[in-house]
C-alpha atoms as a PDB file:
ATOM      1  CA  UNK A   1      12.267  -7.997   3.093  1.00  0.00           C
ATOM      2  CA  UNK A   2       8.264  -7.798   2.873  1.00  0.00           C
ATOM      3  CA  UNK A   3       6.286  -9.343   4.370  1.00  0.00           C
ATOM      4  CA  UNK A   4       2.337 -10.343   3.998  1.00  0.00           C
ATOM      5  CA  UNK A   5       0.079  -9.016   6.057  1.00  0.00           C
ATOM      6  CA  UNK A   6      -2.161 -11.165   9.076  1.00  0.00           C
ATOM      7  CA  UNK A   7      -4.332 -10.777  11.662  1.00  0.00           C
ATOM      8  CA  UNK A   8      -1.752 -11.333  14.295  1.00  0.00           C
ATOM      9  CA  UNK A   9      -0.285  -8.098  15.881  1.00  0.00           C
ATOM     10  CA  UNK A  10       3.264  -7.168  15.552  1.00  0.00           C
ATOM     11  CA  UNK A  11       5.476  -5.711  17.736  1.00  0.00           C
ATOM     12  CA  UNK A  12       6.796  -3.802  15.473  1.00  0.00           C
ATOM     13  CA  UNK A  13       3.308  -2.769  13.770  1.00  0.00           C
ATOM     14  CA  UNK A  14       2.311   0.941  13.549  1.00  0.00           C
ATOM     15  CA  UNK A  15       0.276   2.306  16.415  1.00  0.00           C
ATOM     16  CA  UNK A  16      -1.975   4.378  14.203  1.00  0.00           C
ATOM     17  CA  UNK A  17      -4.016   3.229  11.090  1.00  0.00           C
ATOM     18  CA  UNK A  18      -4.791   5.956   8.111  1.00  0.00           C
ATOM     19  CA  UNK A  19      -7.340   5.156   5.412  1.00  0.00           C
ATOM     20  CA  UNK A  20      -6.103   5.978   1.705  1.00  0.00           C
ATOM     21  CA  UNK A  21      -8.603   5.749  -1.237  1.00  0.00           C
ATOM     22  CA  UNK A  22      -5.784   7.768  -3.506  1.00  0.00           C
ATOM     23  CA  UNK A  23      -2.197   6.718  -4.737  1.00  0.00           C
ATOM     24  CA  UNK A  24       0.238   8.233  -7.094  1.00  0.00           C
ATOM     25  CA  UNK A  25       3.605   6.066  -7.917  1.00  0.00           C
ATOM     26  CA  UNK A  26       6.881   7.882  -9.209  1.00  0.00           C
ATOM     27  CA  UNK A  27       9.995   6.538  -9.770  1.00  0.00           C
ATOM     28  CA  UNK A  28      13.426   7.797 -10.765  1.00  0.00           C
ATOM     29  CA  UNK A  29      16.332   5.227 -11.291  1.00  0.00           C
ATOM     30  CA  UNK A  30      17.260   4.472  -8.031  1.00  0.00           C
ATOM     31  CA  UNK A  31      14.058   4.540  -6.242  1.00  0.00           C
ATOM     32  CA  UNK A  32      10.479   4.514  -6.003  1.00  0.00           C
ATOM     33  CA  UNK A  33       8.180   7.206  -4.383  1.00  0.00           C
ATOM     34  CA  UNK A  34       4.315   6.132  -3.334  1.00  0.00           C
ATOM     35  CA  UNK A  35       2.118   9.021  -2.378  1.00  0.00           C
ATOM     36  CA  UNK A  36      -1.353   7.800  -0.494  1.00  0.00           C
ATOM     37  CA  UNK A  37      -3.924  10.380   0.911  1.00  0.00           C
ATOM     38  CA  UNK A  38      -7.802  11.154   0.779  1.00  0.00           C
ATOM     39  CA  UNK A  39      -9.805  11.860  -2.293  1.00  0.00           C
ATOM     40  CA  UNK A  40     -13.526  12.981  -1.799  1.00  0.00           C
ATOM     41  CA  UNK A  41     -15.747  14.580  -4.758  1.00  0.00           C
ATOM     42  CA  UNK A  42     -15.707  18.317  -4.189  1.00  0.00           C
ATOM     43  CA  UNK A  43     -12.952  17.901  -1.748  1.00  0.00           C
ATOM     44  CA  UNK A  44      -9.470  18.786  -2.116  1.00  0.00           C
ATOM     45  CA  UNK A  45      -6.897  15.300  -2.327  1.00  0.00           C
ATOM     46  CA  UNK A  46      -5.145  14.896   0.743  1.00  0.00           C
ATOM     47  CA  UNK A  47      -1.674  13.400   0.449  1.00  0.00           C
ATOM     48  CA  UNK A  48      -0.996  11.972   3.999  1.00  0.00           C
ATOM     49  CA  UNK A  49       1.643   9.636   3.418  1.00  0.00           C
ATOM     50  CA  UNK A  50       5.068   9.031   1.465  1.00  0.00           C
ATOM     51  CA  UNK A  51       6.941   6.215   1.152  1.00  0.00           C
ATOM     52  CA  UNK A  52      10.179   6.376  -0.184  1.00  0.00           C
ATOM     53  CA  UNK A  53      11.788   2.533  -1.186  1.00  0.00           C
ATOM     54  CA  UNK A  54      13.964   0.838  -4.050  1.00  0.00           C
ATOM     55  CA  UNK A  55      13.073  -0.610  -6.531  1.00  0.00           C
ATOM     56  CA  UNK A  56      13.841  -4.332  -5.242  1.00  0.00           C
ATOM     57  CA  UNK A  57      11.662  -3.150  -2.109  1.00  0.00           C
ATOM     58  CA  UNK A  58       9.227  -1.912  -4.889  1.00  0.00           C
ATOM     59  CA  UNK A  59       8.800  -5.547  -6.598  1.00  0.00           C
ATOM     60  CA  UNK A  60       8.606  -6.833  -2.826  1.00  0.00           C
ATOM     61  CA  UNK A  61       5.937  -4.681  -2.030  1.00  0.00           C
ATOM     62  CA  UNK A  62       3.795  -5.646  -5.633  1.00  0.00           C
ATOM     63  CA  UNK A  63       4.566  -9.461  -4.986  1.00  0.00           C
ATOM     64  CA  UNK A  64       2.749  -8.962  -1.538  1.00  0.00           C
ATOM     65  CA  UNK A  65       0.076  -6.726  -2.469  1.00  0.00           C
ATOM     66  CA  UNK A  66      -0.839  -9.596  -5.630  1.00  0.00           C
ATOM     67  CA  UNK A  67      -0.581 -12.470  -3.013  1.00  0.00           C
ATOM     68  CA  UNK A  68      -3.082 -10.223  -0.710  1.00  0.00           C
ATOM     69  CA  UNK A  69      -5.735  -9.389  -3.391  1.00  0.00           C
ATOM     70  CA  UNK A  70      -5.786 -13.029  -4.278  1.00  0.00           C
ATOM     71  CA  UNK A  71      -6.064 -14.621  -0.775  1.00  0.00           C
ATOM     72  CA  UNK A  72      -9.034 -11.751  -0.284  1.00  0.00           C
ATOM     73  CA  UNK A  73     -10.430 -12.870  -3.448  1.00  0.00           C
ATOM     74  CA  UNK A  74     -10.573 -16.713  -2.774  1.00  0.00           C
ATOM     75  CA  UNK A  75     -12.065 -15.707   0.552  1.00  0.00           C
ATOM     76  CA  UNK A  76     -14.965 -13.099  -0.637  1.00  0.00           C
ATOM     77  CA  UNK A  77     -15.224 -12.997  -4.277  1.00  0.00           C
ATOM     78  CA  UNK A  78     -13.814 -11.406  -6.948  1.00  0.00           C
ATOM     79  CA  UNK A  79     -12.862  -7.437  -6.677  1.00  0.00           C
ATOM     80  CA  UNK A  80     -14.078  -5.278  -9.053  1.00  0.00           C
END
């Protein structure tokens, strides 16, 4: 299940934090694929990272993601 993200530490967090300013989304049927990497003008995009999920995980992950933005938003103002 997903979960939203705090400032507390996890023992199970990742050691290692990448920035991504780039996303592509695919899907077939059965599954979801998210593609994040580095996109610079007059640089080539750099995928770094793929994550592979279904589509329940999928609706998890955009139920978090809305809940985030929102929380930020209340906090520091609308996002452009």
């Amino acid at each position: 299940m997903a979960q939203r993200s705090s400032s507390k530490p996890h023992s199970h967090s990742p050691s290692k934090g990448v920035y991504a300013n780039y996303f592509e989304v695919g899907h077939t049927a059965f599954e979801f694929v998210i593609d994040f990497g580095q996109s610079y003008a007059g640089r080539e995009t750099c995928c770094h990272t793929r994550i592979v999920t279904s589509p329940t995980y999928a609706r998890a992950l955009l139920q978090t993601l809305t809940e985030s933005v929102e929380e930020y938003q209340k906090r520091f103002g609308e996002v452009e």
